[in-house]
N, C-alpha and C. Protein backbone atom coordinates (compact mmCIF):
# COMPACT_ATOMS: atom_id res chain seq x y z
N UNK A 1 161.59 -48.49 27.30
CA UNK A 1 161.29 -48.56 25.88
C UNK A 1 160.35 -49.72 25.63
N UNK A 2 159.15 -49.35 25.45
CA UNK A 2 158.08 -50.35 25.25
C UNK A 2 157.67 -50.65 23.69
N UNK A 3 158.47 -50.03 22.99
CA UNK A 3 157.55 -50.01 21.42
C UNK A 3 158.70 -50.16 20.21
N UNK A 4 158.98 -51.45 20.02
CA UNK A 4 159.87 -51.29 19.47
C UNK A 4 160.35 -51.07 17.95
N UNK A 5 159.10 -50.06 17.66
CA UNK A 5 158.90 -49.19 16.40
C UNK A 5 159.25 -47.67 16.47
N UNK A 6 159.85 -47.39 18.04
CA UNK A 6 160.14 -46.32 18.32
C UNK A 6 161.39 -46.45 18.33
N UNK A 7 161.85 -47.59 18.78
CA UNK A 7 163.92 -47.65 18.83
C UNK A 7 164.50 -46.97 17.80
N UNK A 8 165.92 -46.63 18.02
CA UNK A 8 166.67 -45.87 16.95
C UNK A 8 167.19 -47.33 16.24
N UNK A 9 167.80 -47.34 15.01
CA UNK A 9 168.95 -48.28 14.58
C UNK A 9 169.48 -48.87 15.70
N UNK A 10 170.11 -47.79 16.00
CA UNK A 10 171.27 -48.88 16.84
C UNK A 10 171.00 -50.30 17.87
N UNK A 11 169.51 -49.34 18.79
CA UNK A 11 168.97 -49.97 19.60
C UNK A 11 168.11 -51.33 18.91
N UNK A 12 167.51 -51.67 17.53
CA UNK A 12 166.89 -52.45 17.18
C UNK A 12 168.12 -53.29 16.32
N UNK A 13 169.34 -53.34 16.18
CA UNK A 13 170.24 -54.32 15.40
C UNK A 13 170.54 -54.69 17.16
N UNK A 14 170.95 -54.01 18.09
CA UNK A 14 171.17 -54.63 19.27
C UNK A 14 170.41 -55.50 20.21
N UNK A 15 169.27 -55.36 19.69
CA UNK A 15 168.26 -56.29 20.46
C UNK A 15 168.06 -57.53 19.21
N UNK A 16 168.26 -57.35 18.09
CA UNK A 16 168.41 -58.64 16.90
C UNK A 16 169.60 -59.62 17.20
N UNK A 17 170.19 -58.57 18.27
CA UNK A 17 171.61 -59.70 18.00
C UNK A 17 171.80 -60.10 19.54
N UNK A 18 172.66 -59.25 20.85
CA UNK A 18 172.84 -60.00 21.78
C UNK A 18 174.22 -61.08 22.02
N UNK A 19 174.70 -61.12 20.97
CA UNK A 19 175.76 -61.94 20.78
C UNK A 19 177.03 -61.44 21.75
N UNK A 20 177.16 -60.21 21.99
CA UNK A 20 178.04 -59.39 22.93
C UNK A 20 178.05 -59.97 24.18
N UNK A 21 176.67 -60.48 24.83
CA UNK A 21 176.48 -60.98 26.02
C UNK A 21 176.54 -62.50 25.75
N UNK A 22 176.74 -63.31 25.04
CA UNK A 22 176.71 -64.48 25.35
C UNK A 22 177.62 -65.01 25.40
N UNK A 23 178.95 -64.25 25.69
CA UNK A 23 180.19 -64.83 25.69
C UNK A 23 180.50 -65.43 24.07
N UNK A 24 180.16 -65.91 23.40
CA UNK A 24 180.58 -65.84 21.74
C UNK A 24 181.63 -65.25 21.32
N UNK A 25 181.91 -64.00 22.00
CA UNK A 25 183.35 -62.81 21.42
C UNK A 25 183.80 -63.19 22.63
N UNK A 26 184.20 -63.70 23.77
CA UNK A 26 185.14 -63.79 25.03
C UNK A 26 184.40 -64.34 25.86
N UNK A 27 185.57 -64.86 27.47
CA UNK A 27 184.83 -65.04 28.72
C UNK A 27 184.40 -64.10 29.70
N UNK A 28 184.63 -62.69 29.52
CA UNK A 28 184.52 -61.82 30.36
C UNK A 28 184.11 -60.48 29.69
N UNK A 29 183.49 -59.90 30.83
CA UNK A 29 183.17 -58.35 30.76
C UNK A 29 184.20 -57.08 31.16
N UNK A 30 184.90 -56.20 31.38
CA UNK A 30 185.61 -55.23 32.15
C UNK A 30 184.62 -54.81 33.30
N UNK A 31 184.72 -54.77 34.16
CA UNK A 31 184.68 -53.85 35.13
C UNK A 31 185.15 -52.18 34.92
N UNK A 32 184.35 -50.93 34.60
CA UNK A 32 185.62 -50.32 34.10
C UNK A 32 185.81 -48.97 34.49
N UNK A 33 184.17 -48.58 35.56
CA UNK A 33 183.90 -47.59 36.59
C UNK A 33 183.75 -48.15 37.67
N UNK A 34 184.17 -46.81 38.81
CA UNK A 34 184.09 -47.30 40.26
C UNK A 34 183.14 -47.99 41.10
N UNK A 35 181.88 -47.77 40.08
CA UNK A 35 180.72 -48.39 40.66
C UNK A 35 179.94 -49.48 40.04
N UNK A 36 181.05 -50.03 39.32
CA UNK A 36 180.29 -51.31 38.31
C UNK A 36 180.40 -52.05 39.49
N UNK A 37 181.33 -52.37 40.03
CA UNK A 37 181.50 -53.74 41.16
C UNK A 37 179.89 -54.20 42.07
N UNK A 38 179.47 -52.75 42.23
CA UNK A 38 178.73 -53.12 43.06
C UNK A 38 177.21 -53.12 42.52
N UNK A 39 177.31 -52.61 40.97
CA UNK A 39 175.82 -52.85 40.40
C UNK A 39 176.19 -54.07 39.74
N UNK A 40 177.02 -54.80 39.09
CA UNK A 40 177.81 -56.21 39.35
C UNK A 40 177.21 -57.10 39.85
N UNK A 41 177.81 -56.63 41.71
CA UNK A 41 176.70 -57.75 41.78
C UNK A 41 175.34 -57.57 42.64
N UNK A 42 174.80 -56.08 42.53
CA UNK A 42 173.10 -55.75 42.47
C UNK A 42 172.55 -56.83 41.56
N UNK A 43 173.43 -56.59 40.31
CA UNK A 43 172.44 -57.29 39.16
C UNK A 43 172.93 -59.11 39.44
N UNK A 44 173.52 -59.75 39.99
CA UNK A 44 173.99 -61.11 40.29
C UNK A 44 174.60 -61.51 39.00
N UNK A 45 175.36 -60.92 38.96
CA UNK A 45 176.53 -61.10 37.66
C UNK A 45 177.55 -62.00 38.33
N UNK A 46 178.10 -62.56 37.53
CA UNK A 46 179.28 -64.17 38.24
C UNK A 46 180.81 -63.15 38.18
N UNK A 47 181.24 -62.30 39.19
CA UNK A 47 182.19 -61.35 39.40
C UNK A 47 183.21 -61.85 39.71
N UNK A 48 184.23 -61.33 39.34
CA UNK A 48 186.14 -62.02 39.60
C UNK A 48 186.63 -60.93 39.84
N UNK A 49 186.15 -60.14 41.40
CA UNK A 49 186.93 -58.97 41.43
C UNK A 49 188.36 -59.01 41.04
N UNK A 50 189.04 -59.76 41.49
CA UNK A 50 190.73 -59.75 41.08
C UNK A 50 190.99 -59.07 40.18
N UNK A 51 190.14 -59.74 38.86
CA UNK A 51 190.87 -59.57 37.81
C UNK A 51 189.95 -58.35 37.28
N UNK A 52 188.30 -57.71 37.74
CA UNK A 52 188.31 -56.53 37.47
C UNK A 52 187.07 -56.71 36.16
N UNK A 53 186.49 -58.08 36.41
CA UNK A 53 185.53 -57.93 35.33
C UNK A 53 184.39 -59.11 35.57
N UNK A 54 183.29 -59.51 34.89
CA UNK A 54 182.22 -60.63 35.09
C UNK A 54 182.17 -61.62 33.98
N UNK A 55 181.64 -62.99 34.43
CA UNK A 55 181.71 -63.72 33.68
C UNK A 55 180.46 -63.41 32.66
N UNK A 56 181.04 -64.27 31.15
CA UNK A 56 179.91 -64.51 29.98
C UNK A 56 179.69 -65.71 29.98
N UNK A 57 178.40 -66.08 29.25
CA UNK A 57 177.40 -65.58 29.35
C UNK A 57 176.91 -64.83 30.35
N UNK A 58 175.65 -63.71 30.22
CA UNK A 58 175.27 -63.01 31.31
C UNK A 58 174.09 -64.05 31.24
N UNK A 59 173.94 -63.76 33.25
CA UNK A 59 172.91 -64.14 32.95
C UNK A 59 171.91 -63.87 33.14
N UNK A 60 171.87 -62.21 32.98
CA UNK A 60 170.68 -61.34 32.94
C UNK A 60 170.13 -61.26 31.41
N UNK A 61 170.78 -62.18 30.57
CA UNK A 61 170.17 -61.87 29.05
C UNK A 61 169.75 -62.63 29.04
N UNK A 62 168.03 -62.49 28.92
CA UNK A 62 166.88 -62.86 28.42
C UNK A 62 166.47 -62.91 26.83
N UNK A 63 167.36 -63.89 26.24
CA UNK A 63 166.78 -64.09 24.46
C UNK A 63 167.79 -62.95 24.27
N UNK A 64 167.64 -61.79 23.49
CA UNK A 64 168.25 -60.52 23.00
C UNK A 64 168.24 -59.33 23.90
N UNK A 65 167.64 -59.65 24.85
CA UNK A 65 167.18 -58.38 26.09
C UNK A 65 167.73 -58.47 27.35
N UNK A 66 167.86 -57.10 27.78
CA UNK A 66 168.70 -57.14 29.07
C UNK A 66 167.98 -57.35 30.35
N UNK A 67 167.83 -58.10 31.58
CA UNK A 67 166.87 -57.85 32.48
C UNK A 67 167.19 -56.79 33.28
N UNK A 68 168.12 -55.95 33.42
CA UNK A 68 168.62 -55.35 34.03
C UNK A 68 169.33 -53.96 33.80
N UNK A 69 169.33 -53.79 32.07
CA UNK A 69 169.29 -52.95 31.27
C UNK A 69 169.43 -51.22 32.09
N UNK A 70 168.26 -51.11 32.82
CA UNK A 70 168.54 -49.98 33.25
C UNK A 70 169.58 -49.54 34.63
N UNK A 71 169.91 -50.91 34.92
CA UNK A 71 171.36 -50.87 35.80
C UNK A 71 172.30 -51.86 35.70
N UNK A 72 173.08 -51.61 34.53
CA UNK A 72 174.29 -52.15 34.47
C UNK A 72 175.59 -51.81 34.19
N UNK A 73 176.68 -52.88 34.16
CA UNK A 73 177.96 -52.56 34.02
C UNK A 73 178.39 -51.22 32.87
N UNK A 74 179.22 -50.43 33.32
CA UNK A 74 179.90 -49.44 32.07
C UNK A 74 180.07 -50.05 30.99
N UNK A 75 179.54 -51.07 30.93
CA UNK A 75 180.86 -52.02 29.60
C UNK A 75 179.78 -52.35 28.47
N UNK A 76 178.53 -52.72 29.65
CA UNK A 76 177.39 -53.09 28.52
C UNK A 76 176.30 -51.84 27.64
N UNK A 77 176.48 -51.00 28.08
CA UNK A 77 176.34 -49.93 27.60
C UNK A 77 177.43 -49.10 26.73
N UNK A 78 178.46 -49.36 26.71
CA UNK A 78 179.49 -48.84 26.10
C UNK A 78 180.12 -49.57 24.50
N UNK A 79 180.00 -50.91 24.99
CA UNK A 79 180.58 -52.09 24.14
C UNK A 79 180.25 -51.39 22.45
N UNK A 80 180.85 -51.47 21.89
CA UNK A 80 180.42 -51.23 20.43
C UNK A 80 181.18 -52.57 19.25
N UNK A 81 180.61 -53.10 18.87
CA UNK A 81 181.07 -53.86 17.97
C UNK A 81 181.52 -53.59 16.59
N UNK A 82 182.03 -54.18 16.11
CA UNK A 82 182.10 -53.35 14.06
C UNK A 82 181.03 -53.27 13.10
N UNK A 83 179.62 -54.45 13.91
CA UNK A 83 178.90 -53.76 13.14
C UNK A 83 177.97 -52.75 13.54
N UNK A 84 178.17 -52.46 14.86
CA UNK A 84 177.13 -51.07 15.33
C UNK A 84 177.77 -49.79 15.01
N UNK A 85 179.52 -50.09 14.99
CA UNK A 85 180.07 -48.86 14.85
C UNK A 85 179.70 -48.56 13.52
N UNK A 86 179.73 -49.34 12.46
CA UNK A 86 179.58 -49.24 11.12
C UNK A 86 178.07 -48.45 10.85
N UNK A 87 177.01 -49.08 11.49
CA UNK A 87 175.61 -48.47 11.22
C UNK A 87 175.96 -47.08 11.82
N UNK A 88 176.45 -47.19 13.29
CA UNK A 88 176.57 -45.59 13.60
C UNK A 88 177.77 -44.61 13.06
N UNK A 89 178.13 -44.75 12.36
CA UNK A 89 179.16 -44.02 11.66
C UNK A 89 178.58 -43.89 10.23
N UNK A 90 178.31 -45.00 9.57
CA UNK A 90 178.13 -44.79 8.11
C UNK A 90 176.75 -45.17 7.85
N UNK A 91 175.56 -45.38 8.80
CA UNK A 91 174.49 -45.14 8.97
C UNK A 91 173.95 -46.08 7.78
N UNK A 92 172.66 -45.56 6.43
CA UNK A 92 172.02 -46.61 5.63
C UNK A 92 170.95 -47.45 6.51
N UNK A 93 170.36 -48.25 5.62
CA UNK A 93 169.38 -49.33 5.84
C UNK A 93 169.82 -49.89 6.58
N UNK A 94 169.01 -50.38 7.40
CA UNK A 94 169.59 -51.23 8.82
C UNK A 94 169.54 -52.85 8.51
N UNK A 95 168.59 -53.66 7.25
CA UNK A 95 168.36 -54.40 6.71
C UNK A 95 169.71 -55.22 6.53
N UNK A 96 170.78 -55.19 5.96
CA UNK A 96 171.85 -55.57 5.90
C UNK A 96 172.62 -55.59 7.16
N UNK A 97 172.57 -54.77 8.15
CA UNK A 97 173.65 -55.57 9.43
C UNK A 97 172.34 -56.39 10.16
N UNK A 98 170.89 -56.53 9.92
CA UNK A 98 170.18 -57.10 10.50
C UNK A 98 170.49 -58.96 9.75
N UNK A 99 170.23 -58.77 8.64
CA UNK A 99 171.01 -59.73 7.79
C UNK A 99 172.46 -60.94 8.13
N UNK A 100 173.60 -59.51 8.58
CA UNK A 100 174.98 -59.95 8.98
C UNK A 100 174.21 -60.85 10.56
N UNK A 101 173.36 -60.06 11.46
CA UNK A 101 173.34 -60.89 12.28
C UNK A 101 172.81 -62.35 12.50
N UNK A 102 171.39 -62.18 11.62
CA UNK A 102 170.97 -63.34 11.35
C UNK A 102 171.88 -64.63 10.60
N UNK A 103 172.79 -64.14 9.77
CA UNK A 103 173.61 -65.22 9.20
C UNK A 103 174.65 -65.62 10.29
N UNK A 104 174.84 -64.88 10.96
CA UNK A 104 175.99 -65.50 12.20
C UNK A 104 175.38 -66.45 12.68
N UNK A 105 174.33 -66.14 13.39
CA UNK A 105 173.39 -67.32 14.18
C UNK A 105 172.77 -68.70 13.41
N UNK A 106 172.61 -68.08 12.25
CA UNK A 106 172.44 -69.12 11.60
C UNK A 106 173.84 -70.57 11.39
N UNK A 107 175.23 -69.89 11.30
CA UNK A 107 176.05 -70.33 11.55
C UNK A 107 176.37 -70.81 13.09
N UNK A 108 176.42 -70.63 13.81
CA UNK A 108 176.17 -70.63 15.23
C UNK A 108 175.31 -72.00 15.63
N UNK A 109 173.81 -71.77 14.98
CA UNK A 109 173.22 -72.98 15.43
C UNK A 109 173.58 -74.24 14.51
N UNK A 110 174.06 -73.77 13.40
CA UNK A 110 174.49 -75.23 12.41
C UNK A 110 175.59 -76.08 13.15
N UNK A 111 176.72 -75.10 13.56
CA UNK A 111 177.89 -75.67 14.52
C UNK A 111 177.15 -76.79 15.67
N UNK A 112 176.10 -75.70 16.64
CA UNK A 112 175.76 -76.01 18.01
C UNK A 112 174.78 -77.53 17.11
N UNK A 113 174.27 -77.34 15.96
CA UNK A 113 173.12 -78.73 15.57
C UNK A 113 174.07 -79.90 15.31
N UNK A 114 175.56 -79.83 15.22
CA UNK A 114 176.85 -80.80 14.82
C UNK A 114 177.49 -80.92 16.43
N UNK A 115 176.67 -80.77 17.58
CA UNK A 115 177.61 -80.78 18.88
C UNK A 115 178.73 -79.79 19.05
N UNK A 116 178.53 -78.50 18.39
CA UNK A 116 179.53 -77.16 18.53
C UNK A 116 179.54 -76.31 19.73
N UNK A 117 179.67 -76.19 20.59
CA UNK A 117 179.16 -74.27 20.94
C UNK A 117 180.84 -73.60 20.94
N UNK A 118 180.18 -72.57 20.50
CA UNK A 118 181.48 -71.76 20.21
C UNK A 118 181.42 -70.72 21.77
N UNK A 119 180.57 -70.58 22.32
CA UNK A 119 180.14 -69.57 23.58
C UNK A 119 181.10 -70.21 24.74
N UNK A 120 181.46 -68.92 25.54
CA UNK A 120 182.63 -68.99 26.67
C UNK A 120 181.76 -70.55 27.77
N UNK A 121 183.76 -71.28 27.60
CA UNK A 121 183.37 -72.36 28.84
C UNK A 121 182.64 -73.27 28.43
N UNK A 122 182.55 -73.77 26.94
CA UNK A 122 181.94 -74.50 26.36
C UNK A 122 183.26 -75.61 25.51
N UNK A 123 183.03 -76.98 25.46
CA UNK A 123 184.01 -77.33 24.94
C UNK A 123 183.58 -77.39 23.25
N UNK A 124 184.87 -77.29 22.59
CA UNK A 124 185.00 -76.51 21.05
C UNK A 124 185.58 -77.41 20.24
N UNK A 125 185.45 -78.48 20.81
CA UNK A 125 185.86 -79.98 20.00
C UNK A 125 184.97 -80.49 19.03
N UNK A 126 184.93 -80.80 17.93
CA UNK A 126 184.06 -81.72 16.92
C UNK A 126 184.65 -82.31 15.87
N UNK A 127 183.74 -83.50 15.81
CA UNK A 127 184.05 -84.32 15.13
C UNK A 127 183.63 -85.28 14.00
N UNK A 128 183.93 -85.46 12.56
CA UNK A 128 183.78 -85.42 11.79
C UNK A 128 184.63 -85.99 10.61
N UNK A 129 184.22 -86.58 9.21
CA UNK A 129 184.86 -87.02 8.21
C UNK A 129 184.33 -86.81 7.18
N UNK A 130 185.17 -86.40 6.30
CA UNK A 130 184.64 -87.03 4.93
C UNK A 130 183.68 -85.18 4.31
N UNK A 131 183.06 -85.23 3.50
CA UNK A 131 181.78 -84.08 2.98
C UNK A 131 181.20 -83.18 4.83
N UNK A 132 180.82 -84.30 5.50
CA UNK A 132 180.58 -83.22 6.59
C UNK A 132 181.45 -82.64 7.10
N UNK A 133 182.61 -82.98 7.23
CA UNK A 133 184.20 -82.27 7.87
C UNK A 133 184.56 -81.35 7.28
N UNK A 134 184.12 -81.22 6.15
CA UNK A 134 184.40 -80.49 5.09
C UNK A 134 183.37 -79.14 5.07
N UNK A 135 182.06 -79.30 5.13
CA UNK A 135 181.11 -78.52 5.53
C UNK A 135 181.23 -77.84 7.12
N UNK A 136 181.72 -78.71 7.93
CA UNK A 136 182.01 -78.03 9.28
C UNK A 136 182.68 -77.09 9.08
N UNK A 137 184.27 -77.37 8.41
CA UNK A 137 185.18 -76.38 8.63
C UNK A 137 184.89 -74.94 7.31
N UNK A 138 184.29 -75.26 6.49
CA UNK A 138 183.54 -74.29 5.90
C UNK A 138 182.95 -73.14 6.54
N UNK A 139 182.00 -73.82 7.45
CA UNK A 139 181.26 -73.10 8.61
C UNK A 139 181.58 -72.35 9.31
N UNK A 140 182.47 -72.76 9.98
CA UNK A 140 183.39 -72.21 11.10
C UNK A 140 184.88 -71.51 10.66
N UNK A 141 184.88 -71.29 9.10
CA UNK A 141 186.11 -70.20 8.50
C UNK A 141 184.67 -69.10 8.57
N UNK A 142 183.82 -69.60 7.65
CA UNK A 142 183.04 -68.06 7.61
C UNK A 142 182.60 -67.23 8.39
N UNK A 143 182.22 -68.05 9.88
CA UNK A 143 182.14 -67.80 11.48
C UNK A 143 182.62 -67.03 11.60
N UNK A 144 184.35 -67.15 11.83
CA UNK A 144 185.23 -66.47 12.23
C UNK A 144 185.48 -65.76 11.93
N UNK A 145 185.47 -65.76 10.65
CA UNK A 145 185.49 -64.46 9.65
C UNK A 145 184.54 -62.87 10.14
N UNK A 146 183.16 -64.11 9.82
CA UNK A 146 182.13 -62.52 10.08
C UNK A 146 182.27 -62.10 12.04
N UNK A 147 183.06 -63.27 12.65
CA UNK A 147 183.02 -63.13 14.26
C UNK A 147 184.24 -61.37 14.12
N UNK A 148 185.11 -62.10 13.43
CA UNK A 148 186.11 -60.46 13.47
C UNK A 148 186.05 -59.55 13.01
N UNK A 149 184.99 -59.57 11.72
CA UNK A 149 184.54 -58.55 10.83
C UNK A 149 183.47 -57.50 11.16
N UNK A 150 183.07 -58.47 11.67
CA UNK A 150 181.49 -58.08 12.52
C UNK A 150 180.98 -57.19 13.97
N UNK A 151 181.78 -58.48 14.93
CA UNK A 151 181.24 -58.34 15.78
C UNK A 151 182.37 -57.98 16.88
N UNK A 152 183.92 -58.55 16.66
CA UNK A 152 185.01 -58.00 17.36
C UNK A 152 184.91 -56.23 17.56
N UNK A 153 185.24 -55.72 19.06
CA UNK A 153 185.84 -54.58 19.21
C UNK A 153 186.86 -54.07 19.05
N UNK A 154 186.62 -53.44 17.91
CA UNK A 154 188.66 -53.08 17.68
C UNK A 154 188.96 -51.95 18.50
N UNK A 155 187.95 -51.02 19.28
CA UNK A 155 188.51 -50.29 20.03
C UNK A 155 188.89 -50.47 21.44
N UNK A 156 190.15 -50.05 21.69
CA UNK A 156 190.39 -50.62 23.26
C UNK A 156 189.61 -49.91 24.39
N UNK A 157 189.90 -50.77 25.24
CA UNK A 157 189.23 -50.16 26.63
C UNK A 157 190.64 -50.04 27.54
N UNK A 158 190.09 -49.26 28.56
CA UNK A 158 191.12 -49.33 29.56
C UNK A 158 191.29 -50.32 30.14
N UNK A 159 192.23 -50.42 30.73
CA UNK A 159 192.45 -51.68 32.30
C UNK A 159 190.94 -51.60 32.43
N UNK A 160 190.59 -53.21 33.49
CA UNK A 160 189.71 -52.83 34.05
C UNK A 160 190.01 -52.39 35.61
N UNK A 161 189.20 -52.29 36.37
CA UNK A 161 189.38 -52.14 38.15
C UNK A 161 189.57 -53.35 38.43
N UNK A 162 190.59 -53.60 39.16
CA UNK A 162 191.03 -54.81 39.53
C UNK A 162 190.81 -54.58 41.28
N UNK A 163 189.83 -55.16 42.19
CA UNK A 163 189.27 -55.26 43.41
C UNK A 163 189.90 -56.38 44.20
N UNK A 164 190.56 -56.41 45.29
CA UNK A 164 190.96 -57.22 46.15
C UNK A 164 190.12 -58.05 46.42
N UNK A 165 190.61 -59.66 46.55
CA UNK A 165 189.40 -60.99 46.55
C UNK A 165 188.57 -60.89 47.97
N UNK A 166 187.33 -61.17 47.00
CA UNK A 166 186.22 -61.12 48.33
C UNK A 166 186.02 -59.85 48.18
N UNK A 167 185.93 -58.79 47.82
CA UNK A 167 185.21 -57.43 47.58
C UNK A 167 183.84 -58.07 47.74
């Protein structure tokens, strides 16, 4: 896909956002077909066969884009968030979940501009008094908010494949 005046919806709020891969919603991916393990680690994904899934951040995501896109895990192709399910279910202007995403990040970097990151394996400590403490935790209710409203999967997945260590 070279033109990205040709993408559908779905595909152009998913390349606005990316947030799925940066660990932001969790530390891990599922593993969740027989042959993710080993396009896993084709693509040099940070893999925990044990437990059946890869670490986040990826670090095949380039800005909003996948480097690897046309061979990857079941999971990254599958993943649906609440607000893609929402565009693909109840469809409309795409302007408004383009919106929802931009205001996350915008929240996101205000945290990360106060010494925040909210992204997996990052420490989530800050500190503060007074009007800015006050503005932090402001920040980070509405975060969370649009993090579960938004961008959480409420639909389950299966187990993942759980691979004996050293696969």
């Amino acid at each position: 896909m070279s033109d990205d005046a040709e993408l559908s919806p779905s595909a152009k709020l998913c390349l606005a956002c990316g947030l799925c891969c940066t660990g932001i919603l969790g530390p891990h991916a599922p593993l969740l077909e027989p042959g993710d393990l080993e396009i896993a680690k084709r693509s040099r994904l940070r893999v925990i066969p044990e437990q059946g899934v890869f670490e986040l951040p990826c670090p095949r995501l380039d800005g909003t884009r996948c480097e690897v896109y046309t061979d990857r895990p079941h999971i990254c192709g599958s993943f649906r968030c609440s607000l893609l399910a929402r565009l693909q279910d109840e469809g409309g202007p795409i302007e408004p979940f383009i919106d929802a995403v931009k205001r996350t990040k915008e929240l996101l970097a205000f945290l990360e501009s106060k010494g925040m990151s909210l992204h997996a394996g990052q420490d989530r400590k800050i500190e503060g008094s007074g009007d800015d403490a006050y503005e932090i935790m402001s920040v980070v209710a509405e975060l969370m908010e649009r993090l579960q409203t938004d961008f959480i999967n409420t639909s389950p997945y299966r187990e993942p494949i759980k691979y004996p260590a050293g696969s």
